[in-house]
Protein backbone atom coordinates (compact mmCIF):
# COMPACT_ATOMS: atom_id res chain seq x y z
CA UNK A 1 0.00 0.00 0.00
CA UNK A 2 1.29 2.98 -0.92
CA UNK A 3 1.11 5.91 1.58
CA UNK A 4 0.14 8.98 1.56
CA UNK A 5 2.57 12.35 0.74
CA UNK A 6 0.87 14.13 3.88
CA UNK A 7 1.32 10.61 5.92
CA UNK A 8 5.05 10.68 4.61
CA UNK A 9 5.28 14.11 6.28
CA UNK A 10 3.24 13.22 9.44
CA UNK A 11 5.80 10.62 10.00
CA UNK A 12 8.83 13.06 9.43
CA UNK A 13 7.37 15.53 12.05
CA UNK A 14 6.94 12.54 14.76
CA UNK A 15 10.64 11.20 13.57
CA UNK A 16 11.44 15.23 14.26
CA UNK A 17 9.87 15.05 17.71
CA UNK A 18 12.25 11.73 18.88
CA UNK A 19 9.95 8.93 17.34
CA UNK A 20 12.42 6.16 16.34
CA UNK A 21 9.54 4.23 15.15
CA UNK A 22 8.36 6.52 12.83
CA UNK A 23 11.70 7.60 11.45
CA UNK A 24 11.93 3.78 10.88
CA UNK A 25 8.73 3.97 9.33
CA UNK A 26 9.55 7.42 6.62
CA UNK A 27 12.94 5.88 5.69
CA UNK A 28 10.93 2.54 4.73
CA UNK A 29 9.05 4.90 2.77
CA UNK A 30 11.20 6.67 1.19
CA UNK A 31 13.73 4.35 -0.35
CA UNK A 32 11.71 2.76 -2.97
CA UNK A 33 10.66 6.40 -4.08
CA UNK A 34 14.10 8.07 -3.82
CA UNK A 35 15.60 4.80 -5.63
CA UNK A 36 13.07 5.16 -8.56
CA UNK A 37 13.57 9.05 -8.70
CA UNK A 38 17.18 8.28 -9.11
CA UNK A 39 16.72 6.11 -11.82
CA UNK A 40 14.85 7.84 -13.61
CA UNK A 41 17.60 10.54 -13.37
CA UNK A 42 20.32 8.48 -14.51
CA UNK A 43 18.46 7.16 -17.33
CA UNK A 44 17.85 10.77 -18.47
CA UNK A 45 21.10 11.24 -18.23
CA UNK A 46 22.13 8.60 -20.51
CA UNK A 47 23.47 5.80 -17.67
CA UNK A 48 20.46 3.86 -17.05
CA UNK A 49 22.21 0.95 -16.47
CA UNK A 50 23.94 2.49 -13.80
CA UNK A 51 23.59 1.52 -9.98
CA UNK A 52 21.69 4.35 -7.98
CA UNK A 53 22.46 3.07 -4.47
CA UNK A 54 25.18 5.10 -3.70
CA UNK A 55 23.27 7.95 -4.50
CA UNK A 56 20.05 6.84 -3.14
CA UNK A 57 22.37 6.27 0.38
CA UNK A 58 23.80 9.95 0.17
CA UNK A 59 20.47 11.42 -0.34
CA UNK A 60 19.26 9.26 2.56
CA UNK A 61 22.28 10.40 4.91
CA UNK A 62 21.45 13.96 3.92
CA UNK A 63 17.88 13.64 4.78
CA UNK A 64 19.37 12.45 8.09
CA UNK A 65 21.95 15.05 8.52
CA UNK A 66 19.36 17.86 7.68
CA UNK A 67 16.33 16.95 8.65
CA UNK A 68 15.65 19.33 11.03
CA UNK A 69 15.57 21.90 8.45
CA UNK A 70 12.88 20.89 6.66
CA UNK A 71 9.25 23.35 7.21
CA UNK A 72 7.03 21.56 9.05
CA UNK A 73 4.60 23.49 7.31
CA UNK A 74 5.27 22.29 3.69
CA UNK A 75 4.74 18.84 1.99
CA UNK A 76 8.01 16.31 2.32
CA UNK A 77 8.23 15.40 -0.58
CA UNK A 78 9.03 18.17 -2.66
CA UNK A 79 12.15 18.29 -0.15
CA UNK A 80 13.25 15.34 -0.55
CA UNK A 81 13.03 14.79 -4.21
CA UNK A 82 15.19 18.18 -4.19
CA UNK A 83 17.77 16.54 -2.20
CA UNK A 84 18.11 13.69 -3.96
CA UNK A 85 18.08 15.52 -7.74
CA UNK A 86 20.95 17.37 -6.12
CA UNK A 87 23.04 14.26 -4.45
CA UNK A 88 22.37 13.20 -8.11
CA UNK A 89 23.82 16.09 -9.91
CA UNK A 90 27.12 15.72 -7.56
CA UNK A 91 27.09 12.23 -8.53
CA UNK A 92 26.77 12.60 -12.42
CA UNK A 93 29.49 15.71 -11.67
CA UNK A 94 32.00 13.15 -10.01
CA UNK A 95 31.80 10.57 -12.41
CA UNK A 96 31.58 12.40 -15.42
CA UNK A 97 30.67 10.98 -18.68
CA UNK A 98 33.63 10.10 -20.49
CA UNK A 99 34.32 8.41 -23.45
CA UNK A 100 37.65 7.06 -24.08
CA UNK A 101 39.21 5.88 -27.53
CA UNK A 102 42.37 4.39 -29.05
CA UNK A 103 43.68 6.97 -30.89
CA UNK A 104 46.05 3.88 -32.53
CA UNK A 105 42.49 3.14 -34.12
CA UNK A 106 42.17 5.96 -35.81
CA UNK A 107 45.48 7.33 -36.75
CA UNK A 108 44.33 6.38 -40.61
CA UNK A 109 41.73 8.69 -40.12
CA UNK A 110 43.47 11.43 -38.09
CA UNK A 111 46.41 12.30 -40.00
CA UNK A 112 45.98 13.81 -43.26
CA UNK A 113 48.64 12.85 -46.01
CA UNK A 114 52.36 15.52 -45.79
CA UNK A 115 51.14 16.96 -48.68
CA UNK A 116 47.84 17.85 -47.87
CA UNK A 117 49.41 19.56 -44.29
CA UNK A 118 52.09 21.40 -47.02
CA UNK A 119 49.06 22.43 -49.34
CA UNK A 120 47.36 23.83 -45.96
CA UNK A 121 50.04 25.84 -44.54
CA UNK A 122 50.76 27.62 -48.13
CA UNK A 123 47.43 28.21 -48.57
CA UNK A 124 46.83 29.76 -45.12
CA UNK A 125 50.04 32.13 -46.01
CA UNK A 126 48.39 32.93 -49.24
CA UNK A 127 45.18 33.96 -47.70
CA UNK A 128 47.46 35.90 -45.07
CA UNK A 129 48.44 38.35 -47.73
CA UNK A 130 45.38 40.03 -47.62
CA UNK A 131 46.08 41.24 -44.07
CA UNK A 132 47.50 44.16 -42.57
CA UNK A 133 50.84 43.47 -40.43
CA UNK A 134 48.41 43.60 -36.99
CA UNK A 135 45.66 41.44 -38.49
CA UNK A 136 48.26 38.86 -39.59
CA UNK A 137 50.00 38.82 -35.87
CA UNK A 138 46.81 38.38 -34.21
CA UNK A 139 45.38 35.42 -36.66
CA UNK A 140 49.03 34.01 -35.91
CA UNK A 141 49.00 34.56 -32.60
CA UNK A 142 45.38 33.03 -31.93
CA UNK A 143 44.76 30.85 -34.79
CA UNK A 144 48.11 29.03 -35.56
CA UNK A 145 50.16 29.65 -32.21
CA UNK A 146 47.01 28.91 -29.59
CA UNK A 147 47.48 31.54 -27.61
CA UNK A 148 44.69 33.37 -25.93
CA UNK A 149 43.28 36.49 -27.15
CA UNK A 150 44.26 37.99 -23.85
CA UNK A 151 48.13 37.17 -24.57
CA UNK A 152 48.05 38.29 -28.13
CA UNK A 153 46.47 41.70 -26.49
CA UNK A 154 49.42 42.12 -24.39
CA UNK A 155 51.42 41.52 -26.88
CA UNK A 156 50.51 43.84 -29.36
CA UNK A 157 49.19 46.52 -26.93
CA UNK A 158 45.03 46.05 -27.70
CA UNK A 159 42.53 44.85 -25.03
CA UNK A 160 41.09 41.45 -24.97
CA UNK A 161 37.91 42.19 -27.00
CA UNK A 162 39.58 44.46 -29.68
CA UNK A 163 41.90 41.47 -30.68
CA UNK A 164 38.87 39.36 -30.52
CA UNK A 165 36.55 41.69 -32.97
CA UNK A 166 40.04 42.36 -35.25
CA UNK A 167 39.77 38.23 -35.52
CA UNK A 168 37.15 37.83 -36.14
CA UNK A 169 37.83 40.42 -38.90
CA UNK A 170 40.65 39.14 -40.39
CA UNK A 171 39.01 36.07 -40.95
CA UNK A 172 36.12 37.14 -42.67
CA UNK A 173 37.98 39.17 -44.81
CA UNK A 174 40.36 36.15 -45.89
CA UNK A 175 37.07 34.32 -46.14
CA UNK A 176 36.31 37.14 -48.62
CA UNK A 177 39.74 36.98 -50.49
CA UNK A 178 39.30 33.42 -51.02
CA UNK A 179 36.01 33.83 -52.29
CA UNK A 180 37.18 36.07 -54.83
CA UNK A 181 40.32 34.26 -55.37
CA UNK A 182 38.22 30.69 -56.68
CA UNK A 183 36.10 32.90 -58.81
């Protein structure tokens, strides 16, 4: 039989008042429902098939550890599913979703031929001429040597967001010349 929210919070404000019993009673209740609420997380989150019961435990210890914050005057529920969506979220946070590959598998896929990289450089260079000496340094200094847009700034004496817009220039105007260029 499945109880009642309002008989879920009854039980939390007797387990509030020193009632072992029903604290007993709520956490028997509230397993099942935290356990499916967590599943239902993780399978939104794309790891169904992992096991919720170390989250459904943390929520559980939280409720424990905090349960004498909850309002009296408002349903349980709603308080505990917040707990556990949030011992969820650290959980998804600590674990992570990561995929790992071989990059031995695809290094026939990765690396494009010597003379493909040699066509690429000379073509960037080509499409480089088009630039004033500052707009060249800073699509250099971003877009072949990595460096931050902050850096490059330094560097050439311009702000963070002026070397950003004059990037964003430069390569819309060798987009432009290389329009031209093929036509």
């Amino acid at each position: 039989m499945q109880r009642r929210p309002d008989d879920l919070s009854a039980l939390m404000r007797a387990a509030n008042r020193g009632d072992d019993g029903a604290y007993r009673q709520l956490l028997t209740a509230l397993v099942p429902r935290v356990r499916a609420a967590v599943r239902a997380g993780l399978a939104r989150s794309g790891r169904g098939g992992a096991d919720p019961e170390d989250v459904v435990q943390e929520t559980l210890l939280a409720i424990h550890l905090k349960r004498q914050t909850w309002d009296e005057a408002q349903p349980l529920e709603p308080w505990v599913r917040a707990i556990a969506r949030h011992k969820l979220i650290d959980h998804l946070r600590r674990n992570g979703s990561r995929v790992t590959l071989d990059v031995n598998d695809l290094a026939d896929q990765l690396a494009a031929p010597r003379d493909e990289q040699a066509e690429a450089v000379a073509d960037s260079i080509e499409l480089m001429t088009c630039l004033d000496d500052r707009q060249r340094a800073i699509v250099t200094g971003v877009s072949l040597e990595g460096r931050s847009a902050r850096e490059v700034g330094d560097k050439l004496g311009l702000s963070e967001g002026a070397v950003r817009v004059a990037l964003h220039r430069a390569l819309k105007a060798m987009a432009a010349f290389r329009t031209r260029s093929e036509t």
